[in-house]
Protein backbone atom coordinates (compact mmCIF):
# COMPACT_ATOMS: atom_id res chain seq x y z
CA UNK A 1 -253.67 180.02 -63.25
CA UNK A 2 -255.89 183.46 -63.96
CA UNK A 3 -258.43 184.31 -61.68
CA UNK A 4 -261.87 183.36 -63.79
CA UNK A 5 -263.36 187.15 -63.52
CA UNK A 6 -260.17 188.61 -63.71
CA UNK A 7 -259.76 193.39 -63.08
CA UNK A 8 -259.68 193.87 -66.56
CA UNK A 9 -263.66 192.09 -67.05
CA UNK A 10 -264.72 193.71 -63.47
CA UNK A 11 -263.32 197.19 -64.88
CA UNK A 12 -265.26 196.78 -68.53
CA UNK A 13 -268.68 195.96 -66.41
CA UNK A 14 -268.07 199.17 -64.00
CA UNK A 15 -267.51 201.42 -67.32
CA UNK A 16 -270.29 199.65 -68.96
CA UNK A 17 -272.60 200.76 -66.32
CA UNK A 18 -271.06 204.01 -66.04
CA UNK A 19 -271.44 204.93 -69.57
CA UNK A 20 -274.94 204.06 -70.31
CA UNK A 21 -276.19 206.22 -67.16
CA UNK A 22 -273.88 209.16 -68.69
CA UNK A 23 -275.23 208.60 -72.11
CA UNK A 24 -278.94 208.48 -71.34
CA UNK A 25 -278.42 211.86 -68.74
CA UNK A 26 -275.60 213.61 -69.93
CA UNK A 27 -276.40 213.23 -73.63
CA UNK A 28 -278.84 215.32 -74.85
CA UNK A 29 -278.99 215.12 -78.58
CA UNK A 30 -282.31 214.28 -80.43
CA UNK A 31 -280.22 212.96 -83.35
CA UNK A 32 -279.14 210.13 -80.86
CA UNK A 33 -282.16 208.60 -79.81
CA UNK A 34 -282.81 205.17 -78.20
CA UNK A 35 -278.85 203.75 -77.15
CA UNK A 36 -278.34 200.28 -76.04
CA UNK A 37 -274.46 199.64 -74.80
CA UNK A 38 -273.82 195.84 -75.18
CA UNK A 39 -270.40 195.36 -74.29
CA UNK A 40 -267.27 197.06 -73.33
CA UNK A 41 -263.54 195.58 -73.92
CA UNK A 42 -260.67 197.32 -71.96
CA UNK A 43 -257.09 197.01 -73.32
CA UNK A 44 -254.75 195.30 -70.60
CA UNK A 45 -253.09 198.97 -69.80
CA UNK A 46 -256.46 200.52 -69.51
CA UNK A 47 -255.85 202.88 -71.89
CA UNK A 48 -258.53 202.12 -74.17
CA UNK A 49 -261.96 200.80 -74.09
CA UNK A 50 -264.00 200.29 -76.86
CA UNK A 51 -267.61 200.39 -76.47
CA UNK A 52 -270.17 198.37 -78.51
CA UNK A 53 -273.79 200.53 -79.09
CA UNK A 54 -276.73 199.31 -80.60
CA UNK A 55 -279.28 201.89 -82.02
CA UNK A 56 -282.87 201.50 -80.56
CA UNK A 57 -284.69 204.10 -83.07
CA UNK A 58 -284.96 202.09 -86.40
CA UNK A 59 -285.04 205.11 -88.31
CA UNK A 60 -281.78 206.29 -86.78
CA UNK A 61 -278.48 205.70 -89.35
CA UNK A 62 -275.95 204.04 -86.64
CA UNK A 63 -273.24 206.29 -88.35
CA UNK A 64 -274.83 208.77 -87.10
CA UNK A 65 -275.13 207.85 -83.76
CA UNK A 66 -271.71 206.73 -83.53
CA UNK A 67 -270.48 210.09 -85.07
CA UNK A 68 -272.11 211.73 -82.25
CA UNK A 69 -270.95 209.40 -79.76
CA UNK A 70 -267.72 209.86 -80.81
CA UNK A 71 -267.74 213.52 -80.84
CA UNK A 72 -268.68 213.69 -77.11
CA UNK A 73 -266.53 210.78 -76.14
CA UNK A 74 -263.77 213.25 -73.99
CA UNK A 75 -266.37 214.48 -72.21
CA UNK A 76 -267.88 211.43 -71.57
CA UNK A 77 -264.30 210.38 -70.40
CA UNK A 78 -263.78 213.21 -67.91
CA UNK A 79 -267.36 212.02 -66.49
CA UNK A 80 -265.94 208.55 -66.37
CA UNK A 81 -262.91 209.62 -64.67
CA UNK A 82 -265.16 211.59 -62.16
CA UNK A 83 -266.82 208.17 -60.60
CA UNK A 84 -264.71 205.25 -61.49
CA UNK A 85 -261.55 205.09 -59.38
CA UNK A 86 -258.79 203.67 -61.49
CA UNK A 87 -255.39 205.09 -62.07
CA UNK A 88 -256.11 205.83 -65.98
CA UNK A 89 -259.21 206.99 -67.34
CA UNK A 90 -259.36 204.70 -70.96
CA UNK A 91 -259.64 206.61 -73.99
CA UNK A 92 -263.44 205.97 -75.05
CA UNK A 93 -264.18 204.72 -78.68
CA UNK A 94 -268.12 203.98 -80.07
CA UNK A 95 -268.40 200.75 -82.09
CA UNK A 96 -271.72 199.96 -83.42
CA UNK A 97 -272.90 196.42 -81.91
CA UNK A 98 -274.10 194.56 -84.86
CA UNK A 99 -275.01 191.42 -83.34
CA UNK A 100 -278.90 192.36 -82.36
CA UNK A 101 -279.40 192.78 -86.14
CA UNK A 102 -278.07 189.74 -87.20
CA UNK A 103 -280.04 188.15 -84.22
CA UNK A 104 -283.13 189.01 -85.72
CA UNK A 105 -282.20 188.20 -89.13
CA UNK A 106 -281.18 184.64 -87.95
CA UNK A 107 -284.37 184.70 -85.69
CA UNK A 108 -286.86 185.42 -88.70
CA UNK A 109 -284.89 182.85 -90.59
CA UNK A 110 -285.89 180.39 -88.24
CA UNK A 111 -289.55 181.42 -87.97
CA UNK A 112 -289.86 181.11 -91.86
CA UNK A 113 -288.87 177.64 -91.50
C-alpha cells in the first residue's frame, strides 16, 4: 500500500516553495509582473517538473510570461539545486495555470444566475 503523501508530492511542495521565492527575488524583469505558482508535478525520476503559473497583471499576455520564464528556467534550476537537497536537480518547464480564469468565468456564471 503507498504511503498517502508519498517523496514525489513532499518534493513538488519543497520546489513549489522554492521557486516562487526565486521568481519574485531572483527575477527581475518588468515584462513579468505579478506571478502566482499553483502547482508543481515531478516526474517519478525527478528529472522533470513542470510548473503551473498564473499571471497576476491582467494586462500581461501569459505567453509572454511563460516565454520569459522559460528563458531563465536553467538558472532558476542551478538556484534550485543550490537549496533543495535531492540527488537530481529536475529540469524546470513553465505551464500557464489556466484554472483561476476559468474559476472566475464559472464564478460570474453563477452570480448572473
Amino acid at each position: 500500500m503507498p504511503k498517502e503523501y508519498s517523496r514525489v508530492k513532499r518534493v513538488a511542495s519543497e520546489i513549489q516553495k522554492i521557486v516562487s521565492q526565486l521568481i519574485f527575488n531572483e527575477i527581475n524583469d518588468p515584462d513579468l509582473g505579478m506571478i502566482t505558482v499553483n502547482d508543481v508535478e515531478v516526474s517519478r525520476d525527478f528529472s522533470y517538473a513542470k510548473v503551473y503559473v498564473t499571471s497576476l497583471n491582467p494586462k500581461n499576455e501569459h505567453e509572454n510570461c511563460i516565454s520569459i520564464l522559460n528563458q531563465a528556467a536553467p538558472y532558476l534550476r542551478h538556484c534550485l539545486g543550490k537549496q533543495i537537497k535531492i540527488r537530481l536537480t529536475p529540469e524546470l518547464r513553465f505551464v500557464y495555470d489556466k484554472s483561476a480564469v476559468e474559476g472566475a468565468k464559472i464564478e460570474s456564471l453563477i452570480n448572473s444566475l
